[in-house]
C-alpha atoms as a PDB file:
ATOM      1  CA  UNK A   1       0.000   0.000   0.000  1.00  0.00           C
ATOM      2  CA  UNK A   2       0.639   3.504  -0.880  1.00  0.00           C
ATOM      3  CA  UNK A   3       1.088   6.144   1.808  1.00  0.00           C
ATOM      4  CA  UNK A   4       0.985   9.767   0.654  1.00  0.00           C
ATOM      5  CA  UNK A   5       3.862  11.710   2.268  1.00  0.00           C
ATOM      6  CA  UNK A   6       3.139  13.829   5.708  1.00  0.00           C
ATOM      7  CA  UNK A   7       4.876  17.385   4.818  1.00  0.00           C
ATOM      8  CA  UNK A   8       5.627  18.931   7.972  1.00  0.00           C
ATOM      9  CA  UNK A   9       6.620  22.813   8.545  1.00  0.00           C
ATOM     10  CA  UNK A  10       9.027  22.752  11.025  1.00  0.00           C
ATOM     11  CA  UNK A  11       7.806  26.297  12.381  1.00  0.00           C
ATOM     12  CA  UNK A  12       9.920  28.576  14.682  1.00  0.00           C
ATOM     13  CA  UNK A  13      13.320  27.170  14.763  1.00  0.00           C
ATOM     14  CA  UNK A  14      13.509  28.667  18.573  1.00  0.00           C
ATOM     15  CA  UNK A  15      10.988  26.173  19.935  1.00  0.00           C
ATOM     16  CA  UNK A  16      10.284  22.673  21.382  1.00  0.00           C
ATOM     17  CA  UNK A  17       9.845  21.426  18.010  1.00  0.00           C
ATOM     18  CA  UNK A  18      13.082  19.634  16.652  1.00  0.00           C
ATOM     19  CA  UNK A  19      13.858  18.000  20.905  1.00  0.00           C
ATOM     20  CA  UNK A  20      10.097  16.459  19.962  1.00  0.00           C
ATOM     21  CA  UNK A  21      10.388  15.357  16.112  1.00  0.00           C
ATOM     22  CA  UNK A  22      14.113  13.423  17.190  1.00  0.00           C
ATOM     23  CA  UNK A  23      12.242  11.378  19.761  1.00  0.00           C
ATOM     24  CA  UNK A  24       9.443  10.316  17.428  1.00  0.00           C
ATOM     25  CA  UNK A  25      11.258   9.530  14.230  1.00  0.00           C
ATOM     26  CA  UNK A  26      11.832   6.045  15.503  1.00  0.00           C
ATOM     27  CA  UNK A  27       8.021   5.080  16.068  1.00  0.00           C
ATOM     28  CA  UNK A  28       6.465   3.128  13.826  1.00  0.00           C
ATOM     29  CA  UNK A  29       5.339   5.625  10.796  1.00  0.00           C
ATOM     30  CA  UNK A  30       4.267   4.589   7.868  1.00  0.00           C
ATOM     31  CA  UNK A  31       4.342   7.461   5.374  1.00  0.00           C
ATOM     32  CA  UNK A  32       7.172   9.015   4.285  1.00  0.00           C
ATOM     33  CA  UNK A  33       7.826  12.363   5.958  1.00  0.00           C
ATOM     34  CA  UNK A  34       8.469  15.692   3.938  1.00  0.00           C
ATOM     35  CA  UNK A  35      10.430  17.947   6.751  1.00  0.00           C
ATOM     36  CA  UNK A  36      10.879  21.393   5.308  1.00  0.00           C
ATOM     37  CA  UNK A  37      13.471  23.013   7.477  1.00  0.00           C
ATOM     38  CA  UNK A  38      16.610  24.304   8.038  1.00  0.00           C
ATOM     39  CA  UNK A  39      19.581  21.766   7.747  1.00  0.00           C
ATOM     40  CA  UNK A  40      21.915  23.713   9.833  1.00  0.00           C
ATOM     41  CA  UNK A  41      19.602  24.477  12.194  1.00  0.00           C
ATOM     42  CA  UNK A  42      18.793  20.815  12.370  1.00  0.00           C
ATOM     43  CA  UNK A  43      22.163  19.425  13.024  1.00  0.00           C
ATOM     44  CA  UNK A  44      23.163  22.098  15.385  1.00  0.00           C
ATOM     45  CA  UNK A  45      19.969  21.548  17.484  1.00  0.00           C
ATOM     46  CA  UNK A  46      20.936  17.698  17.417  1.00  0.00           C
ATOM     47  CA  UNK A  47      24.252  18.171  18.507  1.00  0.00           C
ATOM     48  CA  UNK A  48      23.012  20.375  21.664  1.00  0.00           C
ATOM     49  CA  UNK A  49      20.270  17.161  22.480  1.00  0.00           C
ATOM     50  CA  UNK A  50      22.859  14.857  21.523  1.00  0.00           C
ATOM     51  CA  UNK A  51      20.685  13.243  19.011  1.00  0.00           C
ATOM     52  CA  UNK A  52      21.594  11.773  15.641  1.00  0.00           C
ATOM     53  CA  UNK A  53      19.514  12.455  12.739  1.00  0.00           C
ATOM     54  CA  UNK A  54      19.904  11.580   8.990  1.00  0.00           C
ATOM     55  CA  UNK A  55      17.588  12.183   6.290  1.00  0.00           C
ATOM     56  CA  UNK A  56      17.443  12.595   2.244  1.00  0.00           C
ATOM     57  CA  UNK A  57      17.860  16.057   0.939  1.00  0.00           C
ATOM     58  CA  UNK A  58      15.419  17.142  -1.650  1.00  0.00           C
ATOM     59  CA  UNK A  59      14.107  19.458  -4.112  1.00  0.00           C
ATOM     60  CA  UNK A  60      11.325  21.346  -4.195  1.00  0.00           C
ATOM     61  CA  UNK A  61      10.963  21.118  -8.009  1.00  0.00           C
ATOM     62  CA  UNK A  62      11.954  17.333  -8.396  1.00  0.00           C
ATOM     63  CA  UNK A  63       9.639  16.364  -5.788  1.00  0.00           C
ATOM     64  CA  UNK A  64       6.665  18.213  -8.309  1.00  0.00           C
ATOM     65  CA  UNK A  65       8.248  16.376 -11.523  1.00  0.00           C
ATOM     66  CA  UNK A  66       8.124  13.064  -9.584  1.00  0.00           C
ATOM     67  CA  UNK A  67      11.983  12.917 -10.160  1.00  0.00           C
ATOM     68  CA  UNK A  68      12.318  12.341  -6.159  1.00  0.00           C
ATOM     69  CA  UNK A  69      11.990   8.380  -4.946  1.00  0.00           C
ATOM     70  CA  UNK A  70      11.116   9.180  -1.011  1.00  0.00           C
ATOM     71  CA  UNK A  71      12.932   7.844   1.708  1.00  0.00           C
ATOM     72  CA  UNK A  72      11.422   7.636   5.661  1.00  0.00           C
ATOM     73  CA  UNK A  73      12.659  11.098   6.358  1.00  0.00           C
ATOM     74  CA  UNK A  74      13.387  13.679   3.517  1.00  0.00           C
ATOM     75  CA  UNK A  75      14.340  17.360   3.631  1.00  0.00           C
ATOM     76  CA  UNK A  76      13.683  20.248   1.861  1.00  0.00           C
ATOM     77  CA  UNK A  77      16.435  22.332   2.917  1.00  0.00           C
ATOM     78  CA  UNK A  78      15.388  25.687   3.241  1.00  0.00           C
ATOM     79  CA  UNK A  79      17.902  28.901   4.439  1.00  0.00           C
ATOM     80  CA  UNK A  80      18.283  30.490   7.718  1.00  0.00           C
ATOM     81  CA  UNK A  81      21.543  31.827   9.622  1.00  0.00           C
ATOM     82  CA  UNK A  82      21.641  31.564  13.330  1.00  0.00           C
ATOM     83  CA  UNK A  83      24.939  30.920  14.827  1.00  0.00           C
ATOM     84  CA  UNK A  84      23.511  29.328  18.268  1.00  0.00           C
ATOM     85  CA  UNK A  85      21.672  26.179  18.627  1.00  0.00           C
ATOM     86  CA  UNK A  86      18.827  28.006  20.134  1.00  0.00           C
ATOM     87  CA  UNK A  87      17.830  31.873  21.100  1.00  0.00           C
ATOM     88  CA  UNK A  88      15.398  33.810  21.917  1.00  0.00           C
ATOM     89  CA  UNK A  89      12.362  34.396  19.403  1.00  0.00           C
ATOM     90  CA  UNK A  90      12.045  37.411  17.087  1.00  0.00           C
ATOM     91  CA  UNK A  91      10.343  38.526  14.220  1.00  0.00           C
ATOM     92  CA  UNK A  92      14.399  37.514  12.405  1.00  0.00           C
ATOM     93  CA  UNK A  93      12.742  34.401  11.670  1.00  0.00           C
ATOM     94  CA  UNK A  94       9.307  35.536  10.012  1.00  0.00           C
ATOM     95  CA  UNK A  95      10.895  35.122   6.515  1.00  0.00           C
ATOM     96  CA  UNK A  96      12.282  31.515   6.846  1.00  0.00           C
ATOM     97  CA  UNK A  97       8.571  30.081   8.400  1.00  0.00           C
ATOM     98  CA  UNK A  98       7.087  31.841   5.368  1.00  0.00           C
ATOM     99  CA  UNK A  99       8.889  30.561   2.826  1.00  0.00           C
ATOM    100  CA  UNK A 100       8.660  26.968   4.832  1.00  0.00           C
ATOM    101  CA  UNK A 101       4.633  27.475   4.370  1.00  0.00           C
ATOM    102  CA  UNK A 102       5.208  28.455   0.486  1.00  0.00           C
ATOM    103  CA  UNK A 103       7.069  25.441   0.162  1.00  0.00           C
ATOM    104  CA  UNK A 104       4.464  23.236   1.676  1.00  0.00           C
ATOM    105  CA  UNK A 105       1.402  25.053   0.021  1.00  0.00           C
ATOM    106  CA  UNK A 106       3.285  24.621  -3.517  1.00  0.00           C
ATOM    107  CA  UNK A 107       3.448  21.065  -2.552  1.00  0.00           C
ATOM    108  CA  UNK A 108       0.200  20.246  -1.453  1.00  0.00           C
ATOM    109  CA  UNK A 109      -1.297  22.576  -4.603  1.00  0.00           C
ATOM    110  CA  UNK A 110       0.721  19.610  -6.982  1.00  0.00           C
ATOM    111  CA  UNK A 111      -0.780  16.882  -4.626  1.00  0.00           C
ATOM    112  CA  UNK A 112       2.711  15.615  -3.542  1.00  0.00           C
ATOM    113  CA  UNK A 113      -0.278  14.948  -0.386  1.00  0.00           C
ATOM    114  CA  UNK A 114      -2.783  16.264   0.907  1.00  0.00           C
ATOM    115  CA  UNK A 115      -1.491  16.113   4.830  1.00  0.00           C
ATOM    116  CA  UNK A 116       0.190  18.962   6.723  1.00  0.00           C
ATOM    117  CA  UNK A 117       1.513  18.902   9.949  1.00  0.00           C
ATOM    118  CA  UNK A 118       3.185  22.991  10.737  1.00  0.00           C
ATOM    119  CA  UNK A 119       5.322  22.747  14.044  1.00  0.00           C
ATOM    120  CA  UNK A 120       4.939  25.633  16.550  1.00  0.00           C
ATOM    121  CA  UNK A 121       4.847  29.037  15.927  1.00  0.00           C
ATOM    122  CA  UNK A 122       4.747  32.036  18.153  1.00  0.00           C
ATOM    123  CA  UNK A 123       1.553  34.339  17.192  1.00  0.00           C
ATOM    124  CA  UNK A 124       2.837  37.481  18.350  1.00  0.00           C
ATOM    125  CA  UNK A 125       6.146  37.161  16.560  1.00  0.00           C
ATOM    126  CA  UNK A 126       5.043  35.755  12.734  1.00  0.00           C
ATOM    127  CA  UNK A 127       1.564  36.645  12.645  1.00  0.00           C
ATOM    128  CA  UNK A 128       1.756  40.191  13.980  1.00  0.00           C
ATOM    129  CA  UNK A 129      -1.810  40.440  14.798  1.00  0.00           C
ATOM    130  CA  UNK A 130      -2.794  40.666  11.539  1.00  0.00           C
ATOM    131  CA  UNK A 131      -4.327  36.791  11.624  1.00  0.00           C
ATOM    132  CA  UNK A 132      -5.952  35.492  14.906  1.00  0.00           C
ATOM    133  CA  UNK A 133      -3.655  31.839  14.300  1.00  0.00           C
ATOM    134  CA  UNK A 134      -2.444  29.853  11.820  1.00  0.00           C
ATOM    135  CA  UNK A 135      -5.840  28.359  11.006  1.00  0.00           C
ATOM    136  CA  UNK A 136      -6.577  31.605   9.861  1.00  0.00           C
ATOM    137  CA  UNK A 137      -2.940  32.196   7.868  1.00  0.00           C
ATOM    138  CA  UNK A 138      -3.836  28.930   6.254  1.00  0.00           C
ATOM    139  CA  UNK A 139      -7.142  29.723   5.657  1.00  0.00           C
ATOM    140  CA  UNK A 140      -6.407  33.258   3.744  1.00  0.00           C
ATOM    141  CA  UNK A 141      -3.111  31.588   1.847  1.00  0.00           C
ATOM    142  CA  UNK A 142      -5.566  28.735   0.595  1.00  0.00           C
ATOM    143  CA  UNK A 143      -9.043  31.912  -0.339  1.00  0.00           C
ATOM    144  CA  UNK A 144     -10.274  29.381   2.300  1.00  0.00           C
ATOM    145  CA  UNK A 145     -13.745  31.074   3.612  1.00  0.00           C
ATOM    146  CA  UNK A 146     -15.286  28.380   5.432  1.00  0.00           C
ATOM    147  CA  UNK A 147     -13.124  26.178   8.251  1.00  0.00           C
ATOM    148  CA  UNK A 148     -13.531  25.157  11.595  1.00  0.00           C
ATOM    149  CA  UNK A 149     -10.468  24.884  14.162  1.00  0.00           C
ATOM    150  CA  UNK A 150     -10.857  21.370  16.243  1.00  0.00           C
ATOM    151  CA  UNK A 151      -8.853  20.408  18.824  1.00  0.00           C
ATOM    152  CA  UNK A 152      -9.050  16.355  18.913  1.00  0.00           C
ATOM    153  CA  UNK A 153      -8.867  13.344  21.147  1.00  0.00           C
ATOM    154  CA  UNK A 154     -10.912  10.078  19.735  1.00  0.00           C
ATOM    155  CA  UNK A 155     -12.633  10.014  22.895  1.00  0.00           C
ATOM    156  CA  UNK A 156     -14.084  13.769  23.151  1.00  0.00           C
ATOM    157  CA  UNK A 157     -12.828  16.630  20.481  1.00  0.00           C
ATOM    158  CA  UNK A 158     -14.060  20.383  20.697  1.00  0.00           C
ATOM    159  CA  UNK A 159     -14.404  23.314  18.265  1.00  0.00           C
ATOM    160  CA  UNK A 160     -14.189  27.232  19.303  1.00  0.00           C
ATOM    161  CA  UNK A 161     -16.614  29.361  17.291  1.00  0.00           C
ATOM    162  CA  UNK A 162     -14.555  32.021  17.947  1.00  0.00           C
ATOM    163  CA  UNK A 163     -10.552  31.259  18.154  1.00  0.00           C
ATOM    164  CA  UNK A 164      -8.125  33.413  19.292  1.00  0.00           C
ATOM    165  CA  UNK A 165     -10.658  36.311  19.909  1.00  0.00           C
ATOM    166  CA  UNK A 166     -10.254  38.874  22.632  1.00  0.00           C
ATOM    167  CA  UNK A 167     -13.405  38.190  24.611  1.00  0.00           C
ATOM    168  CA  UNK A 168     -14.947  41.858  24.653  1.00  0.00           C
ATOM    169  CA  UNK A 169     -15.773  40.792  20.036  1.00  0.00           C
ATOM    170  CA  UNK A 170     -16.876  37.617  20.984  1.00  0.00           C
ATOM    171  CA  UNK A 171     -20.734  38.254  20.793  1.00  0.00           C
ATOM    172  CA  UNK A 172     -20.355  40.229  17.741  1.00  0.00           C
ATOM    173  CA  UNK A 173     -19.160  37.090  15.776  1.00  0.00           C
ATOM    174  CA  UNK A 174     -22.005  34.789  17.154  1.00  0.00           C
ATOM    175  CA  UNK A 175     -24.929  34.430  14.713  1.00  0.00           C
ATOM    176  CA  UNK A 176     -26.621  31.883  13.110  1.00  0.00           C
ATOM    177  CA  UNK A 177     -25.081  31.199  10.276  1.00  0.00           C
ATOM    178  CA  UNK A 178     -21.797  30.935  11.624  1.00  0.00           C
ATOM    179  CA  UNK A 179     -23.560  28.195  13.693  1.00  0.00           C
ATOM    180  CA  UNK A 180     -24.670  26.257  10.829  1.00  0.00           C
ATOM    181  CA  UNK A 181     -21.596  26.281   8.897  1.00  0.00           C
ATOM    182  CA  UNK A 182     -19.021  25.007  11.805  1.00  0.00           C
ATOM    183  CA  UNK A 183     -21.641  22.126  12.286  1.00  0.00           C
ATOM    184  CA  UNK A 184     -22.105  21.383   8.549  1.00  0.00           C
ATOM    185  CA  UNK A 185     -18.159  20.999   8.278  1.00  0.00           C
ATOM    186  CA  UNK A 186     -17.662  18.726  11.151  1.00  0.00           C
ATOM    187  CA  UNK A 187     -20.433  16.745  10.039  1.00  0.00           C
ATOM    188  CA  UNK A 188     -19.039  16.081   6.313  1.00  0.00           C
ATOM    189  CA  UNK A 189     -15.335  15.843   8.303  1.00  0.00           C
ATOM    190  CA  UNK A 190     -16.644  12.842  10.310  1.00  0.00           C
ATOM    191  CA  UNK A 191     -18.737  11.128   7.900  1.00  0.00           C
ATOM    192  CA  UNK A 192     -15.811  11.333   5.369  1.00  0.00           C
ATOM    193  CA  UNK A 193     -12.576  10.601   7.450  1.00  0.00           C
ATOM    194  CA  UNK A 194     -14.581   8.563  10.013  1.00  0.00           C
ATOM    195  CA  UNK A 195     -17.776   7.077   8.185  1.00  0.00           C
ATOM    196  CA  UNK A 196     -20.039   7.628  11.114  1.00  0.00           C
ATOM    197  CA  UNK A 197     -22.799  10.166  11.892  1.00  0.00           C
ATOM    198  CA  UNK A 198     -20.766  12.798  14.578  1.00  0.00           C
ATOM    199  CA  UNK A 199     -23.043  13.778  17.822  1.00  0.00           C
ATOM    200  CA  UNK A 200     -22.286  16.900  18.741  1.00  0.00           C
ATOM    201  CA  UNK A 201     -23.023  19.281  21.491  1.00  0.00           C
ATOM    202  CA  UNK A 202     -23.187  23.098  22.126  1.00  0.00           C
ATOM    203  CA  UNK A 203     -22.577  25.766  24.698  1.00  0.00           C
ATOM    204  CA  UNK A 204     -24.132  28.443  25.453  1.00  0.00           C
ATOM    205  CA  UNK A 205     -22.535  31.546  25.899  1.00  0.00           C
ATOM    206  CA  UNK A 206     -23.763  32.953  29.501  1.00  0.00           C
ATOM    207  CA  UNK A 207     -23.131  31.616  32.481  1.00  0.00           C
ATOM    208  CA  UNK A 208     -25.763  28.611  32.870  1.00  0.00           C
ATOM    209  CA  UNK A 209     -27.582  29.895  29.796  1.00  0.00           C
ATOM    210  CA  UNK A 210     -29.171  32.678  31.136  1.00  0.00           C
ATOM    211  CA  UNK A 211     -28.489  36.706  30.536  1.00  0.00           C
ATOM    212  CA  UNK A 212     -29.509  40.112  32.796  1.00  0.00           C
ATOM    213  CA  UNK A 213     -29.665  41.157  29.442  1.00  0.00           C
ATOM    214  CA  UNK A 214     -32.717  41.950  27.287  1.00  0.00           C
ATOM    215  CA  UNK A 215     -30.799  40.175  24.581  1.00  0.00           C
ATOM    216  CA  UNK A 216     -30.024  36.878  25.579  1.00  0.00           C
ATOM    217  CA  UNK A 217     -27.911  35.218  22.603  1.00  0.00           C
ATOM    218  CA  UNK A 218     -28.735  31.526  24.118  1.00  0.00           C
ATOM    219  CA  UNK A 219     -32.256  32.172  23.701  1.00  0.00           C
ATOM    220  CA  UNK A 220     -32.349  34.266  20.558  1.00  0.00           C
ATOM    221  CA  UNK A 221     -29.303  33.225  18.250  1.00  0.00           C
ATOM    222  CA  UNK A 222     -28.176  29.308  19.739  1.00  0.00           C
ATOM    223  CA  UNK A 223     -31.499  27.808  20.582  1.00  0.00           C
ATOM    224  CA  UNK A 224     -33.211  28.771  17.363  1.00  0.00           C
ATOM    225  CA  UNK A 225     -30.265  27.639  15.102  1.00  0.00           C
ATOM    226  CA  UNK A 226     -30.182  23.917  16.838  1.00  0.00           C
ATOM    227  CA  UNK A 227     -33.709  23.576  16.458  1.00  0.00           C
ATOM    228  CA  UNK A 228     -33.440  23.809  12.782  1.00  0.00           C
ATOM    229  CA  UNK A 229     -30.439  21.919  12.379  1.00  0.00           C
ATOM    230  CA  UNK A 230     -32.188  19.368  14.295  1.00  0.00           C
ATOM    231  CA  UNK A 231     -34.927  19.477  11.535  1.00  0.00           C
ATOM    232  CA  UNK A 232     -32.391  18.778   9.160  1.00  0.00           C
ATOM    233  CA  UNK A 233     -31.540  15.990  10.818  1.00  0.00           C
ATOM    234  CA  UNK A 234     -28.255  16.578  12.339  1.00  0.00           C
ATOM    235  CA  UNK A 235     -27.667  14.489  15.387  1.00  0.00           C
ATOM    236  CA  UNK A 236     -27.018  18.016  17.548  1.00  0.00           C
ATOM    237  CA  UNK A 237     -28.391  18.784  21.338  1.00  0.00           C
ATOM    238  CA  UNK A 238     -27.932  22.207  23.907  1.00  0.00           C
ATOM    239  CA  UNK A 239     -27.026  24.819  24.826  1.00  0.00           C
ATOM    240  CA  UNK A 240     -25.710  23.641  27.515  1.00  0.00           C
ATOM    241  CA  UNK A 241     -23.863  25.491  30.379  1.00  0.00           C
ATOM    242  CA  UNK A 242     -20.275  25.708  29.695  1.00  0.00           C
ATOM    243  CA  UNK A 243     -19.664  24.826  33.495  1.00  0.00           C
ATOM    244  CA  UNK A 244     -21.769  21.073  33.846  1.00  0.00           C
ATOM    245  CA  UNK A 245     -21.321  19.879  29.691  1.00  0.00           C
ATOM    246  CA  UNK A 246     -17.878  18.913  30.538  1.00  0.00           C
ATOM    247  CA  UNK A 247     -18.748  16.807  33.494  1.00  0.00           C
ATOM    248  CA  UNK A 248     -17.853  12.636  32.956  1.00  0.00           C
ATOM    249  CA  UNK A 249     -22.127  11.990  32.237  1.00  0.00           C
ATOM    250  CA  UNK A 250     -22.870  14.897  30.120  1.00  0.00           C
ATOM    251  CA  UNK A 251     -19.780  14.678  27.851  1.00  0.00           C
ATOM    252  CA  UNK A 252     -19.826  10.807  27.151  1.00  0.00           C
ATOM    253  CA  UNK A 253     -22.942  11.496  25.482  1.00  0.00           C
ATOM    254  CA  UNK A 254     -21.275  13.681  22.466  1.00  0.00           C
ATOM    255  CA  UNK A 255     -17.998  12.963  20.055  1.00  0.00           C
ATOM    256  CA  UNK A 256     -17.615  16.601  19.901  1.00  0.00           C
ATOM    257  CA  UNK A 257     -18.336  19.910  21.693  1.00  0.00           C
ATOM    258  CA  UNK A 258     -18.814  23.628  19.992  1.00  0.00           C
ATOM    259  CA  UNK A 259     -18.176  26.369  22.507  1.00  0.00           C
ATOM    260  CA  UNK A 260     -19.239  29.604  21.702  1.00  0.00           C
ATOM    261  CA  UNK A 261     -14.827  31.388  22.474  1.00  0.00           C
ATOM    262  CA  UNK A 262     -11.454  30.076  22.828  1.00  0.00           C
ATOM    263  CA  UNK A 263     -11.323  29.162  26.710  1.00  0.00           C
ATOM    264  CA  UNK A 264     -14.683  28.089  27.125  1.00  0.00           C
ATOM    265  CA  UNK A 265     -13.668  24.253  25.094  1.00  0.00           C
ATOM    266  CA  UNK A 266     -10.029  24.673  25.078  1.00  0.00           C
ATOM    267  CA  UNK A 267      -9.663  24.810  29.077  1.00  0.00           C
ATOM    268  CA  UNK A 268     -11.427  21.585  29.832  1.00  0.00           C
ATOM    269  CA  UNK A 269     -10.519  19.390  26.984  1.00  0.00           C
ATOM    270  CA  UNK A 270      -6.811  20.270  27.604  1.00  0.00           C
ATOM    271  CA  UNK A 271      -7.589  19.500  31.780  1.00  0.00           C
ATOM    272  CA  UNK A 272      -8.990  16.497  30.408  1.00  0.00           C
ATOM    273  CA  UNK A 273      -6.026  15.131  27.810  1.00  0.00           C
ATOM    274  CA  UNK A 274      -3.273  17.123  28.351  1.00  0.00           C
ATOM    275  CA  UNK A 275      -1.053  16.654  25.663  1.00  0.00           C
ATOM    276  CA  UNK A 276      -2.996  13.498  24.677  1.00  0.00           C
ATOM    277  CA  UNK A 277      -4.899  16.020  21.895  1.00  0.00           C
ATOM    278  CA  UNK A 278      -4.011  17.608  18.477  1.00  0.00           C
ATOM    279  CA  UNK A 279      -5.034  20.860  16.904  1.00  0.00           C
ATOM    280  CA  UNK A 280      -6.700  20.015  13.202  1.00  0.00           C
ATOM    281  CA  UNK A 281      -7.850  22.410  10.736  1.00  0.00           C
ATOM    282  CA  UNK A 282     -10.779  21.282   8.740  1.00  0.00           C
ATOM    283  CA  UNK A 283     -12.342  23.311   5.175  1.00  0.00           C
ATOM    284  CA  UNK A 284      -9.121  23.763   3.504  1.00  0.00           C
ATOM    285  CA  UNK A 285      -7.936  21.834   0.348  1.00  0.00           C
ATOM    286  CA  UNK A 286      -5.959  19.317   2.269  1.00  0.00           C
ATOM    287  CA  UNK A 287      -5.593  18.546   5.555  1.00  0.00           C
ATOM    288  CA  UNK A 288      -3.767  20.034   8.781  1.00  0.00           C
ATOM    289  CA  UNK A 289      -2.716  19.424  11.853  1.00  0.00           C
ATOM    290  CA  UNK A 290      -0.247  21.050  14.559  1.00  0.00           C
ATOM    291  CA  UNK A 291       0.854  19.761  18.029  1.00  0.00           C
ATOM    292  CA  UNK A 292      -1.462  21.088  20.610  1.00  0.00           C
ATOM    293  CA  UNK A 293       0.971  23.597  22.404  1.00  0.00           C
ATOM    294  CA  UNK A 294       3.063  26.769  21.731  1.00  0.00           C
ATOM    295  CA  UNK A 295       7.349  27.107  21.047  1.00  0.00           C
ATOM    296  CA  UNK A 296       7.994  26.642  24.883  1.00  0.00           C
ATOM    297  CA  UNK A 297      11.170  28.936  25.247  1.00  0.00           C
ATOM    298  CA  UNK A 298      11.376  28.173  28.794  1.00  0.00           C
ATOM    299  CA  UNK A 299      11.962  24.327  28.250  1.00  0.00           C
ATOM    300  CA  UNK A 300      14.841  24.701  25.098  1.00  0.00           C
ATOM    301  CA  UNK A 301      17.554  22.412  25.110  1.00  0.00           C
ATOM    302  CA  UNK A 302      16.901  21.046  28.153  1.00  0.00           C
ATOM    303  CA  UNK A 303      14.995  17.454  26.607  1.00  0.00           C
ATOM    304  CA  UNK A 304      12.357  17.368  28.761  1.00  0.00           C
ATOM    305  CA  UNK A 305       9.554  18.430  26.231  1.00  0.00           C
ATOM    306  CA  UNK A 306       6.638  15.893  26.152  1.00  0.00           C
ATOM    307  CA  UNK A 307       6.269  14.681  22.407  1.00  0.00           C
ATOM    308  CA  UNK A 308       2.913  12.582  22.528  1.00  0.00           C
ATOM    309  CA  UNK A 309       0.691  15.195  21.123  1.00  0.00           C
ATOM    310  CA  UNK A 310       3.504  15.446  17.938  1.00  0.00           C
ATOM    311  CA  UNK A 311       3.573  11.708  17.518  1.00  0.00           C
ATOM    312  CA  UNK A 312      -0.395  11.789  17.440  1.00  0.00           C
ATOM    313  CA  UNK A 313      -0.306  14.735  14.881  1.00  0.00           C
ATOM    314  CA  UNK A 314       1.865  12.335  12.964  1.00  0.00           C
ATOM    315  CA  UNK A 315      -0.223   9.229  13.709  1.00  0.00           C
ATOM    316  CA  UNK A 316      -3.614  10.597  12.262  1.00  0.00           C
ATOM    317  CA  UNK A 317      -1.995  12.027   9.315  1.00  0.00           C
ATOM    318  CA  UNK A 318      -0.993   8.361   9.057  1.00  0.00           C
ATOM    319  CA  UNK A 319      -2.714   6.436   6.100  1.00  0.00           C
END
């Protein structure tokens, strides 16, 4: 059988990420792996961990001709000067992660694969506040309008409405429609990648449901929009308070949770899992996934990193 290659973007060379990929190359992986990096900053990070790596250099162009024959690990070696190991994270690396992501997204646009795995990158540094994460980078790189940000564990997975969205413009991006199209995607996700009808719950957005507010969004916006998705026959149920839907009874009864912000899904599933979850993009032409945590500058070069939520990124991506 025929695996498709995983292409991963190695991300923010000052991060956990290369201490985590050299302790999960060994694991049993079936597809060949597409690492678009920098080889300098590969062996030099090696040498600090005291790891060995090897891996089969490759180019961009060949790999789109089909002149490439894969190996387990190949590298598209991609420039960027930094005479340390590891330092501190600034916006000196904002031009090597983006043309790692052109790279990839030239790649995936000549269906070398269709699976992406991006390491960790620091928001504030790359981004600039001009995207709210990398779901949305993707999103706008791929004229991507409708996706849905899902961070997954086969037992219980959740989905922000909102992502990475100061709190106080929350309510302004809640409506009905948005609703509908989150739980349309992760409906035709499932069915597709999992061939099984998803049950899915959702949140309200006050506290138990209820507002001091003459406009009460749980009554007038949530309610409404799962009663008619209900009549369309998707297996859906809520709002339910944020505070009791997590709670061992209430969330065995759903494969996945919408929340109405960030923090309101994100906190308890990660309580829950740890770093037993990935983050997965669904909507775009292909599909992506990322290790469920940031760069970590406080833990470089020290080994210590946990790597089970990159080996699961790896391990769905897997077929």
């Amino acid at each position: 059988m025929n695996y498709k290659p995983i292409i991963i973007v190695a991300g923010e060379p000052n991060s956990i990420f290369f201490e985590l990929f050299f302790k999960v190359i060994n694991k049993k992986i079936k597809s060949p792996i597409i690492l678009i990096a920098s080889k300098k900053l590969i062996l030099n990070q090696a040498k600090v961990l005291k790891k060995k790596i090897t891996f089969n250099i490759i180019n961009e162009l060949d790999l789109i001709s089909g002149k490439n024959d894969l190996k387990k690990i190949n590298l598209v070696d991609v420039d960027f000067e930094q005479k340390r190991a590891f330092s501190k994270i600034t916006t000196r690396s904002n031009k090597y992660i983006s043309s790692c992501f052109d790279i990839a997204l030239k790649l995936l646009k000549n269906n070398i694969s269709n699976k992406l795995i991006n390491g960790p990158i620091s928001k504030k540094t790359f981004l600039k506040n001009k995207f709210n994460g990398i779901t949305e980078y993707l999103a706008k790189k791929t004229n991507t309008t409708r996706f849905a940000m899902i961070i997954y564990n086969e037992d219980l997975s959740v989905c922000p409405l909102t992502t990475h969205l100061p709190i106080k413009f929350v309510t302004k991006k809640i409506n009905k429609l948005e609703i509908i199209n989150k739980v349309k995607l992760i409906n035709k996700f499932w069915k597709k990648r999992f061939n099984k009808k998803i049950k899915i719950g959702i949140t309200g957005l006050n506290p138990h449901c209820e507002s001091i507010n003459k406009f009460n969004e749980d009554k007038e916006i949530i309610f409404p929009t799962i009663k008619n998705l209900k009549k369309l026959k998707y297996n859906i149920d809520g709002p339910f308070p944020a505070d009791t839907v997590f709670l061992k009874n209430n969330r065995k009864k759903f494969d996945l949770i919408i929340g109405m912000y960030h923090d309101q899904v994100l906190a308890p599933v990660k309580t829950l899992f740890e770093y037993n979850a990935i983050n997965l993009t669904i909507g775009l032409p292909f599909i992506r996934v990322s290790p469920d945590h940031g760069p970590n500058e406080s833990m470089l070069g020290k080994n210590r990193s946990n790597y089970l939520s990159l080996l699961n990124s790896i391990k769905f991506l897997d077929f």
